[in-house]
PDB file of N, CA and C in Angstrom:
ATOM      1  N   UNK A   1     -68.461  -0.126 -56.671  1.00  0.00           N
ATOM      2  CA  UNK A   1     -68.186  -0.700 -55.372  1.00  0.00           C
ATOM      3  C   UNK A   1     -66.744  -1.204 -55.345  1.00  0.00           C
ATOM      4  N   UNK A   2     -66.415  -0.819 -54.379  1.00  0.00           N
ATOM      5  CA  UNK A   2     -64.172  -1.179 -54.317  1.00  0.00           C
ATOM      6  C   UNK A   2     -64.462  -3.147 -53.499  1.00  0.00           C
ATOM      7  N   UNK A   3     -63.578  -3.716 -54.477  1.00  0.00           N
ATOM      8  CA  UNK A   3     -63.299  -5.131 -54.607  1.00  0.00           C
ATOM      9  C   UNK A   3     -62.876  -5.736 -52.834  1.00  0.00           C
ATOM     10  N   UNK A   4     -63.790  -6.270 -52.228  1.00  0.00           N
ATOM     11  CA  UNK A   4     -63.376  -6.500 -51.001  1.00  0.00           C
ATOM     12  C   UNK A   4     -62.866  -8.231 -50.869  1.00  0.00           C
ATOM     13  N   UNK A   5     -61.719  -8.268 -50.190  1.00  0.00           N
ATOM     14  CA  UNK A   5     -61.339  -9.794 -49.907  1.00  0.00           C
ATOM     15  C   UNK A   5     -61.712  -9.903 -48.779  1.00  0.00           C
ATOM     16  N   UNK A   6     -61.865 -11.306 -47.991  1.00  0.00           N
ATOM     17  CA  UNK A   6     -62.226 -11.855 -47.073  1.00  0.00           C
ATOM     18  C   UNK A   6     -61.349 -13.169 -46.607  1.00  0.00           C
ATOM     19  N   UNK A   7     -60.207 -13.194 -46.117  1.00  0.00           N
ATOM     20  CA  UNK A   7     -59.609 -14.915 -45.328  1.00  0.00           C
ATOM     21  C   UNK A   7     -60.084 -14.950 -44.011  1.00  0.00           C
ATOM     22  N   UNK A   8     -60.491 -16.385 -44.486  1.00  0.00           N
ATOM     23  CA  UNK A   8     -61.677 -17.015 -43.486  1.00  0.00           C
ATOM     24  C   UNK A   8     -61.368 -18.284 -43.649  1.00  0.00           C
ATOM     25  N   UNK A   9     -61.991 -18.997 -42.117  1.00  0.00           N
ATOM     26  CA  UNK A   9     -61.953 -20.620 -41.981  1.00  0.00           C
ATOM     27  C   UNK A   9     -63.377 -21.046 -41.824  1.00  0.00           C
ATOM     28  N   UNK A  10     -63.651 -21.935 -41.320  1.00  0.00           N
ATOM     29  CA  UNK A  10     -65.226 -22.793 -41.710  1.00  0.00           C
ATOM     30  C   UNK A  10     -65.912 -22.619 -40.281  1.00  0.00           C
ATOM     31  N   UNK A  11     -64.801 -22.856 -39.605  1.00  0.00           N
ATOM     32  CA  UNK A  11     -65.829 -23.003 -37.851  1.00  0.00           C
ATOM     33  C   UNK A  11     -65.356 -21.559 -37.553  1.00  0.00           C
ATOM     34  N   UNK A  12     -64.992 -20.490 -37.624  1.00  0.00           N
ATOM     35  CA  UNK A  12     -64.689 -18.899 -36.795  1.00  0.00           C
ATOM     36  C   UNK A  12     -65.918 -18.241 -37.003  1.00  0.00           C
ATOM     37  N   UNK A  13     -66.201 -17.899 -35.663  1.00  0.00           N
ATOM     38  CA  UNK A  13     -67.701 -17.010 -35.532  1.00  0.00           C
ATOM     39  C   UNK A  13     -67.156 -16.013 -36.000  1.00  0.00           C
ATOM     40  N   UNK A  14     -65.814 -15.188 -36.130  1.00  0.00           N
ATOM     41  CA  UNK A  14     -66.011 -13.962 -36.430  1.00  0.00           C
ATOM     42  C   UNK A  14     -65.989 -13.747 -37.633  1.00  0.00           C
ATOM     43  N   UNK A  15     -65.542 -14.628 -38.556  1.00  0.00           N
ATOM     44  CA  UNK A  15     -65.726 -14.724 -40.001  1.00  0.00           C
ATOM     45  C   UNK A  15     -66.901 -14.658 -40.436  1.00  0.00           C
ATOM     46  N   UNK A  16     -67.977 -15.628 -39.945  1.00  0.00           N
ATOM     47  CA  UNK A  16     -69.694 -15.585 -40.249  1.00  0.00           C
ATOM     48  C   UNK A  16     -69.983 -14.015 -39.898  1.00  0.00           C
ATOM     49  N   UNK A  17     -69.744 -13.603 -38.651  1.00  0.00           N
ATOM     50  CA  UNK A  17     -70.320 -12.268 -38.350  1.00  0.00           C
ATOM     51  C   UNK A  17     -69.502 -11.357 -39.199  1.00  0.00           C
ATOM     52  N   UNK A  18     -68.631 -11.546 -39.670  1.00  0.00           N
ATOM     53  CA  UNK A  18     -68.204  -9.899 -40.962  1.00  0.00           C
ATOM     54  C   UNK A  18     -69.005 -10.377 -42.322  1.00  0.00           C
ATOM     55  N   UNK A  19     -69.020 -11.419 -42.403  1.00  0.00           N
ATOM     56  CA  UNK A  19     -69.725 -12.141 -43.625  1.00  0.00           C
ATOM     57  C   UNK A  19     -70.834 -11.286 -43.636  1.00  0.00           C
ATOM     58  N   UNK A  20     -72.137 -11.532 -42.596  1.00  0.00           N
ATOM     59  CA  UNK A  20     -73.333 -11.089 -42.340  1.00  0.00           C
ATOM     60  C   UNK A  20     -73.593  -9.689 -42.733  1.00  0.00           C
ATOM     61  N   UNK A  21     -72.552  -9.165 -41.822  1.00  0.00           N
ATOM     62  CA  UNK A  21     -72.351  -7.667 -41.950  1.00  0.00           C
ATOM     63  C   UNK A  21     -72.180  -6.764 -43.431  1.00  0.00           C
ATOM     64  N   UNK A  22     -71.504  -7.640 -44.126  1.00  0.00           N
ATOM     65  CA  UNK A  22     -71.093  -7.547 -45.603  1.00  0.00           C
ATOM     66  C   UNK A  22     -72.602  -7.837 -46.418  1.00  0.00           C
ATOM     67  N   UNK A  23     -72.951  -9.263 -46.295  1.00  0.00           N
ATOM     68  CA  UNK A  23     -74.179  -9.626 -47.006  1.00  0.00           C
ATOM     69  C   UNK A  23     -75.487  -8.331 -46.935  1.00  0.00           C
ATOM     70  N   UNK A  24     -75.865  -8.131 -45.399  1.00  0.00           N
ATOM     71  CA  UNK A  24     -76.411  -7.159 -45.056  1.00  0.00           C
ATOM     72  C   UNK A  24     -76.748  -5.666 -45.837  1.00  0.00           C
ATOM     73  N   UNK A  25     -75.120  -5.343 -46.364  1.00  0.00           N
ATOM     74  CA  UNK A  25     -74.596  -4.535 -46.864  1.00  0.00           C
ATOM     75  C   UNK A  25     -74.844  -4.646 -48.514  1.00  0.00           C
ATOM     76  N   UNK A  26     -75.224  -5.411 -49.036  1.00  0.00           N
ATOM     77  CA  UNK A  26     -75.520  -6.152 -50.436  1.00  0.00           C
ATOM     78  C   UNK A  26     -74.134  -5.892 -51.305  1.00  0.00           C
ATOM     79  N   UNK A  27     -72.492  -5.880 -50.355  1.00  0.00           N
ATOM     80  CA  UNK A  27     -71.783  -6.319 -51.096  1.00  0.00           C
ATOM     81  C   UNK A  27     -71.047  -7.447 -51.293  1.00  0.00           C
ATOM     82  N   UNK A  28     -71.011  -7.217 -52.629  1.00  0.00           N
ATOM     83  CA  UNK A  28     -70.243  -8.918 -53.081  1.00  0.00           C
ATOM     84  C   UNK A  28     -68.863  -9.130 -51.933  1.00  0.00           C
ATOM     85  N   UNK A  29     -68.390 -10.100 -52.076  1.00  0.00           N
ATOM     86  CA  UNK A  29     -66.982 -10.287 -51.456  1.00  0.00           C
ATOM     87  C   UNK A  29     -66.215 -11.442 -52.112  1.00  0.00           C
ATOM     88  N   UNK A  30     -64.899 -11.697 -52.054  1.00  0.00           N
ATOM     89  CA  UNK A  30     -63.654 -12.618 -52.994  1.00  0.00           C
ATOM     90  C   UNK A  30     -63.689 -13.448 -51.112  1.00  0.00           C
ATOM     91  N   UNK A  31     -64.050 -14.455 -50.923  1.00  0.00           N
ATOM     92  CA  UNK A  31     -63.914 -15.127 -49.552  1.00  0.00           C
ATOM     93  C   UNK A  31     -62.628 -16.174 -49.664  1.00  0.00           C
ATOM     94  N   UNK A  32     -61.556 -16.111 -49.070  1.00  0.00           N
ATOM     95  CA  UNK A  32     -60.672 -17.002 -49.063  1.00  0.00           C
ATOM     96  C   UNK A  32     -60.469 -18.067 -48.175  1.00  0.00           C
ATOM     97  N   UNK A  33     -61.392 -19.207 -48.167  1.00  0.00           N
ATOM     98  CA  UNK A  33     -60.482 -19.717 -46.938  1.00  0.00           C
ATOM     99  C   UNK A  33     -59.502 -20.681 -46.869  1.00  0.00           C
ATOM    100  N   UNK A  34     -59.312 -20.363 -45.870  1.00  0.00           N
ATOM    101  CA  UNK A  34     -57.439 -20.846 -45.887  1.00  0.00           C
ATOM    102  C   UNK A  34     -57.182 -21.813 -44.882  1.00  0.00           C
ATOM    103  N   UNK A  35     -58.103 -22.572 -44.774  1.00  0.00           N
ATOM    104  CA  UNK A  35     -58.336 -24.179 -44.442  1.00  0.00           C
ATOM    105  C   UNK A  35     -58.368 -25.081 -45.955  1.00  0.00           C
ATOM    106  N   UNK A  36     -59.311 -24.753 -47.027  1.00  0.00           N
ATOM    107  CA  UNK A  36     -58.884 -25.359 -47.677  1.00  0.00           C
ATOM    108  C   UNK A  36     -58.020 -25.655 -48.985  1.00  0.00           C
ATOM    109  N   UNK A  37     -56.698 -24.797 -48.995  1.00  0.00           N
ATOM    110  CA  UNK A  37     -55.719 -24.978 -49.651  1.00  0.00           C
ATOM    111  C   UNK A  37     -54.353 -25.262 -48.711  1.00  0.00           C
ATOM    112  N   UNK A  38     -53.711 -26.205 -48.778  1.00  0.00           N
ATOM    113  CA  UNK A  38     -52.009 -25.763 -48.767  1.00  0.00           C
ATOM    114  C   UNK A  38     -51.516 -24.609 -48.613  1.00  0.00           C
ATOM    115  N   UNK A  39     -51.048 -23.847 -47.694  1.00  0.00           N
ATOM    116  CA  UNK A  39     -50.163 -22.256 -47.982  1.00  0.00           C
ATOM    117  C   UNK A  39     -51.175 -21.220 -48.335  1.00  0.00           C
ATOM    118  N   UNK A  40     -52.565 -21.452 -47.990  1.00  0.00           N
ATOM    119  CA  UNK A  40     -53.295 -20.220 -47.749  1.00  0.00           C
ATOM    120  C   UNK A  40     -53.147 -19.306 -46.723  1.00  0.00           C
ATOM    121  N   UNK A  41     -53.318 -20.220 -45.507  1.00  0.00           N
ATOM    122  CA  UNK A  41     -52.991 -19.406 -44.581  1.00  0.00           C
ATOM    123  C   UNK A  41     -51.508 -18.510 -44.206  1.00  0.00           C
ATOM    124  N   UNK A  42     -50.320 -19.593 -44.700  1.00  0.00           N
ATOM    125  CA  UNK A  42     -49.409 -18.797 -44.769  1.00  0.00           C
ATOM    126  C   UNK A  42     -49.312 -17.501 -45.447  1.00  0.00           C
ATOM    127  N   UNK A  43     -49.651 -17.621 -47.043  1.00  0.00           N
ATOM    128  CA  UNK A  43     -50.385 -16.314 -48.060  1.00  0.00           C
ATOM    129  C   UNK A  43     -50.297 -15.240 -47.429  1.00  0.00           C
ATOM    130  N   UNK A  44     -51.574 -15.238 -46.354  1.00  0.00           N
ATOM    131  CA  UNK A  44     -52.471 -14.529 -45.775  1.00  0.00           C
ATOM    132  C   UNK A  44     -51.273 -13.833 -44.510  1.00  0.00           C
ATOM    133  N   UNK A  45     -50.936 -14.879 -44.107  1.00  0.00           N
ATOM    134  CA  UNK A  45     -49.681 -13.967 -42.680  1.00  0.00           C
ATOM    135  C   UNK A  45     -48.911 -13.274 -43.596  1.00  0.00           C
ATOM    136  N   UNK A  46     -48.482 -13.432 -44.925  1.00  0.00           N
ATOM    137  CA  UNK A  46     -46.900 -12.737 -45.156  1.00  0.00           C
ATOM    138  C   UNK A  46     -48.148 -11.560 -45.701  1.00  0.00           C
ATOM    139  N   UNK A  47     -49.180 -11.559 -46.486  1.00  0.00           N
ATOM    140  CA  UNK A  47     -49.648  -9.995 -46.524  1.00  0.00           C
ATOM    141  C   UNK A  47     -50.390  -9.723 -45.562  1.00  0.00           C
ATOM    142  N   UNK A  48     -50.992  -9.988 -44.520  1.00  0.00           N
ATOM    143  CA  UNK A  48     -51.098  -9.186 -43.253  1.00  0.00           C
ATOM    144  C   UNK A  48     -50.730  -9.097 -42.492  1.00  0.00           C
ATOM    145  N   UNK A  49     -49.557 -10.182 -42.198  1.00  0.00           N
ATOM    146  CA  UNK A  49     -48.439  -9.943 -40.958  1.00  0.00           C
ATOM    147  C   UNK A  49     -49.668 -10.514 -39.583  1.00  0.00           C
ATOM    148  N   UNK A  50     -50.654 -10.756 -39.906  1.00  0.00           N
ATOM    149  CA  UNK A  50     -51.474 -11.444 -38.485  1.00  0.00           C
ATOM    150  C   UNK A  50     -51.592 -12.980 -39.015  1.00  0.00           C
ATOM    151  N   UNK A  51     -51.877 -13.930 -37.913  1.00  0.00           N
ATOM    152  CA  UNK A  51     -52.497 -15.017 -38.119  1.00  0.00           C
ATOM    153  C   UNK A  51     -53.847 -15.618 -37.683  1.00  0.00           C
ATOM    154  N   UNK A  52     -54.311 -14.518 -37.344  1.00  0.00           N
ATOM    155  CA  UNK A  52     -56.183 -14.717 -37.188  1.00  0.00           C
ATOM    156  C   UNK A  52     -56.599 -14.308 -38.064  1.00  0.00           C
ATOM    157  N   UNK A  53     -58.060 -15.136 -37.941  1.00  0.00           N
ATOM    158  CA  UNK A  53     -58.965 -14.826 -39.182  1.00  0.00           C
ATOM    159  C   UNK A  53     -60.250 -14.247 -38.989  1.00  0.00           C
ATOM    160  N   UNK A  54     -60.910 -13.480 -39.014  1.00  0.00           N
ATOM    161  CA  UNK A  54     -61.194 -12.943 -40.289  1.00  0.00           C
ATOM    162  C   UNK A  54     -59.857 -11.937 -40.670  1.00  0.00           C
ATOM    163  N   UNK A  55     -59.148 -11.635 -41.922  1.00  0.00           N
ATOM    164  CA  UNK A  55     -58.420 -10.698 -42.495  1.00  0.00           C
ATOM    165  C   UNK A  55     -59.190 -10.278 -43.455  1.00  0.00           C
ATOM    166  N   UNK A  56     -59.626  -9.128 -43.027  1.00  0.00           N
ATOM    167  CA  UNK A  56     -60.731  -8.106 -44.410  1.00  0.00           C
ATOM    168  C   UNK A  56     -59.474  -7.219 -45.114  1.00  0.00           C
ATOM    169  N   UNK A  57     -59.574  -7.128 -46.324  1.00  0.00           N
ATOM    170  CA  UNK A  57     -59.275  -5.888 -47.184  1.00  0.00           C
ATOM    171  C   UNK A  57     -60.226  -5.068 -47.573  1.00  0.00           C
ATOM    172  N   UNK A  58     -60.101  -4.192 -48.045  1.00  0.00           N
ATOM    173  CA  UNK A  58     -61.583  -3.313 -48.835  1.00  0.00           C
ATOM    174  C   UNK A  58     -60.863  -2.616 -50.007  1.00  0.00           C
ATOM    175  N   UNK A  59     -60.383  -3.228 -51.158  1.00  0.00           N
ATOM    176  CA  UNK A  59     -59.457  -2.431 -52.005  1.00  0.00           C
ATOM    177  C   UNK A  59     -58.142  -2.649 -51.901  1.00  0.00           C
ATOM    178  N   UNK A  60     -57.012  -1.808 -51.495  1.00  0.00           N
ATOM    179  CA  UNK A  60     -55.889  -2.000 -51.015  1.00  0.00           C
ATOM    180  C   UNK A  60     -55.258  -1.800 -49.685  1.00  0.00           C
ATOM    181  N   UNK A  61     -57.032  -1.616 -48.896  1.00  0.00           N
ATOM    182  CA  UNK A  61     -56.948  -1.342 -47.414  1.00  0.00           C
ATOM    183  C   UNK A  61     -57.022  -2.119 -46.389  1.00  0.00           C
ATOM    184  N   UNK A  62     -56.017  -2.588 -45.563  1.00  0.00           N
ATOM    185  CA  UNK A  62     -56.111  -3.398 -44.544  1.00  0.00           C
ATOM    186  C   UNK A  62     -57.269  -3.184 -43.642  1.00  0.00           C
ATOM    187  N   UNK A  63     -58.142  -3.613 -43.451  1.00  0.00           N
ATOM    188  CA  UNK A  63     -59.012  -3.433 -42.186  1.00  0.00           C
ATOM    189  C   UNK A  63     -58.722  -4.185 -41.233  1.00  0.00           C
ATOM    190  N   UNK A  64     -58.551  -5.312 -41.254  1.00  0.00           N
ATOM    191  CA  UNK A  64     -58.036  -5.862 -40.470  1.00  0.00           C
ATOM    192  C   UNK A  64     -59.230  -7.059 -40.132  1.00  0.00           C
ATOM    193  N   UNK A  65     -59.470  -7.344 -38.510  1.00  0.00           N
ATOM    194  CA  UNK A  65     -60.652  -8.530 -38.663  1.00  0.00           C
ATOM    195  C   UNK A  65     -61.898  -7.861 -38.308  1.00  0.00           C
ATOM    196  N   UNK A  66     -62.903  -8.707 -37.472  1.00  0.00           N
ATOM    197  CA  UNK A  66     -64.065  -8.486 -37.379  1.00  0.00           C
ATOM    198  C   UNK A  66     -64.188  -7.133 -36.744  1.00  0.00           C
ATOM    199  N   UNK A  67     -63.553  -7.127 -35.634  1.00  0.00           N
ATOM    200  CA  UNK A  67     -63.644  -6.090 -34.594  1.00  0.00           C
ATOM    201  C   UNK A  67     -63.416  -4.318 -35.225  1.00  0.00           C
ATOM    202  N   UNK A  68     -62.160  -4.646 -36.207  1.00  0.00           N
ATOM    203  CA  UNK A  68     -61.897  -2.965 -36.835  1.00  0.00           C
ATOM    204  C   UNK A  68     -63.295  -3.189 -37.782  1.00  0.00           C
ATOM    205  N   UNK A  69     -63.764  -4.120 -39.096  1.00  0.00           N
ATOM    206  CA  UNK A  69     -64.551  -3.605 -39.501  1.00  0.00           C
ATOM    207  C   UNK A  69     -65.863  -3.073 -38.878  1.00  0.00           C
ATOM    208  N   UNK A  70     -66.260  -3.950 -37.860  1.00  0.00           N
ATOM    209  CA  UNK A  70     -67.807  -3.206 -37.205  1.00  0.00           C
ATOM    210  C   UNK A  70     -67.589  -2.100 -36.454  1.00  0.00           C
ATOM    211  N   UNK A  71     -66.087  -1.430 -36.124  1.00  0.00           N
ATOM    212  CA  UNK A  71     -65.689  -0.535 -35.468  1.00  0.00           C
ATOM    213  C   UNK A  71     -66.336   0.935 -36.123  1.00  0.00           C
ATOM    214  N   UNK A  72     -65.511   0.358 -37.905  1.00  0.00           N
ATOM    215  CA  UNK A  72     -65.992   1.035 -39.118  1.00  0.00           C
ATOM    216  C   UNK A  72     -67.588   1.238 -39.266  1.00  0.00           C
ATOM    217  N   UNK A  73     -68.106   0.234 -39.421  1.00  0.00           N
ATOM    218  CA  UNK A  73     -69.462   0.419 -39.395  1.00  0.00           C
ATOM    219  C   UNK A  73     -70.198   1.092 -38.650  1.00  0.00           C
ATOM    220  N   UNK A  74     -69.713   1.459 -37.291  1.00  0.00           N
ATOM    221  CA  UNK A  74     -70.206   1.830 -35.608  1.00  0.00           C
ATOM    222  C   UNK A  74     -69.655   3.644 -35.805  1.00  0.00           C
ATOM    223  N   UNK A  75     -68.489   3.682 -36.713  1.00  0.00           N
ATOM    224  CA  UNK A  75     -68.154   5.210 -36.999  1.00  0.00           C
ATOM    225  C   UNK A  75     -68.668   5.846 -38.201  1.00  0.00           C
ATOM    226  N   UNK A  76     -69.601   4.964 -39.006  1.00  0.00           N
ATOM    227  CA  UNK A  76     -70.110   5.706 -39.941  1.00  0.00           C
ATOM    228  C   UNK A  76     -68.776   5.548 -40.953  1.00  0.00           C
ATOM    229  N   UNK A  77     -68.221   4.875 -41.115  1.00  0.00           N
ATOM    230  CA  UNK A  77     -67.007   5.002 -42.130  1.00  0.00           C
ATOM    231  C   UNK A  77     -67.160   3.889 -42.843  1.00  0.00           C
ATOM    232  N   UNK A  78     -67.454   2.623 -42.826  1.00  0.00           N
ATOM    233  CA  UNK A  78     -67.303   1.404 -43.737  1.00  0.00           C
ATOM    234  C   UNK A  78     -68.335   1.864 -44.738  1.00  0.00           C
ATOM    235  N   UNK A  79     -69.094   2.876 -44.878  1.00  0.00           N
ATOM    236  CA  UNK A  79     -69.789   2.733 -46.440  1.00  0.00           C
ATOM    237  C   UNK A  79     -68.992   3.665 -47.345  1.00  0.00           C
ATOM    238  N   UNK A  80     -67.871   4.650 -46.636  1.00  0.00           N
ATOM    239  CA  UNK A  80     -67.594   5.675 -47.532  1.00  0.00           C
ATOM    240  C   UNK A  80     -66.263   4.685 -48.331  1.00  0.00           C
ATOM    241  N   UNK A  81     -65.946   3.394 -47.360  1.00  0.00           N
ATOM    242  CA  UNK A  81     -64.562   2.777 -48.054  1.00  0.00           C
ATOM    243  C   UNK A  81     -65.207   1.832 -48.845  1.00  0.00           C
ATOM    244  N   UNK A  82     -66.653   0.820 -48.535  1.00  0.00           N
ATOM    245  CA  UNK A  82     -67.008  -0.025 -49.367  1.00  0.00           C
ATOM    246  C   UNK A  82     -67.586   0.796 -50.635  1.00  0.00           C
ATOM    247  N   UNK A  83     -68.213   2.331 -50.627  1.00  0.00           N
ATOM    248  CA  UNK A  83     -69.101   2.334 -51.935  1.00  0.00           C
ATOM    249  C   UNK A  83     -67.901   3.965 -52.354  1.00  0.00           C
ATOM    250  N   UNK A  84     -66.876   3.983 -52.007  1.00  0.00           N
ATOM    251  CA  UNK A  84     -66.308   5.154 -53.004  1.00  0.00           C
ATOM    252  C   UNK A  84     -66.245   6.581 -52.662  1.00  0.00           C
ATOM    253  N   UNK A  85     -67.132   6.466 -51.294  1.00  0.00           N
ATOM    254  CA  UNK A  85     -67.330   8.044 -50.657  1.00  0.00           C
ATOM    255  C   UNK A  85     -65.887   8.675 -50.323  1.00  0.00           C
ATOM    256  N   UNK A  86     -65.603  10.076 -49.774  1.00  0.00           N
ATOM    257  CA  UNK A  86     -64.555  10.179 -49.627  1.00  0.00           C
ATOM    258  C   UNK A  86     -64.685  10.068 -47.794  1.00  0.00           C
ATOM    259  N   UNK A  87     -63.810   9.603 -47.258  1.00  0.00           N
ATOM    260  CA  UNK A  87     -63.780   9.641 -45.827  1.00  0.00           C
ATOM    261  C   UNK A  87     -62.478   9.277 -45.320  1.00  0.00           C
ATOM    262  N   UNK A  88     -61.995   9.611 -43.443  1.00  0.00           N
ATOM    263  CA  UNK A  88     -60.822   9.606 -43.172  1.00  0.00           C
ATOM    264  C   UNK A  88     -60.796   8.490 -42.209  1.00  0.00           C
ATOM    265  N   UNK A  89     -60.062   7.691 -42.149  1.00  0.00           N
ATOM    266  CA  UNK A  89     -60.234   6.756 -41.890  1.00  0.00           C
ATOM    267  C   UNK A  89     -58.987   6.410 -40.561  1.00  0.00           C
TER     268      UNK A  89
END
């Protein structure tokens, strides 16, 4: 299974709902949130260049937030990037 990150805050519904989606999915996830450190959230803007949260990776792949991953999920593509399949993305 390819190593997925997650930056997230405590109160964002859309963070819980990729969470779900993930759990659902029975994969693990690295959850960052970036409420509670100093310069997390900054972290998080200089490698995704956004400042909303949810910011998914899946490996070394930007997905971006809630909306591209269930987009993924809705095209039949988030299992070929979470479990190794080959697919175009």
């Amino acid at each position: 299974m390819t190593k997925v990150i997650i930056y997230t805050t405590k109160i964002c519904p859309y963070c819980i709902m990729a969470k779900r989606l993930l759990d659902r999915k029975g994969v693990k996830y690295t959850e960052i949130n970036v409420d509670e450190t100093v310069g997390l959230r900054e972290e998080m803007m200089a490698r995704t260049k956004r400042r909303t949260v949810p910011q998914i990776y899946i490996g070394d792949f930007h997905v971006g937030g809630f909306d591209e991953l269930y987009a993924l999920e809705q095209q039949k593509k988030l299992d070929g990037l979470l479990f190794g399949e080959e697919i175009v993305v």
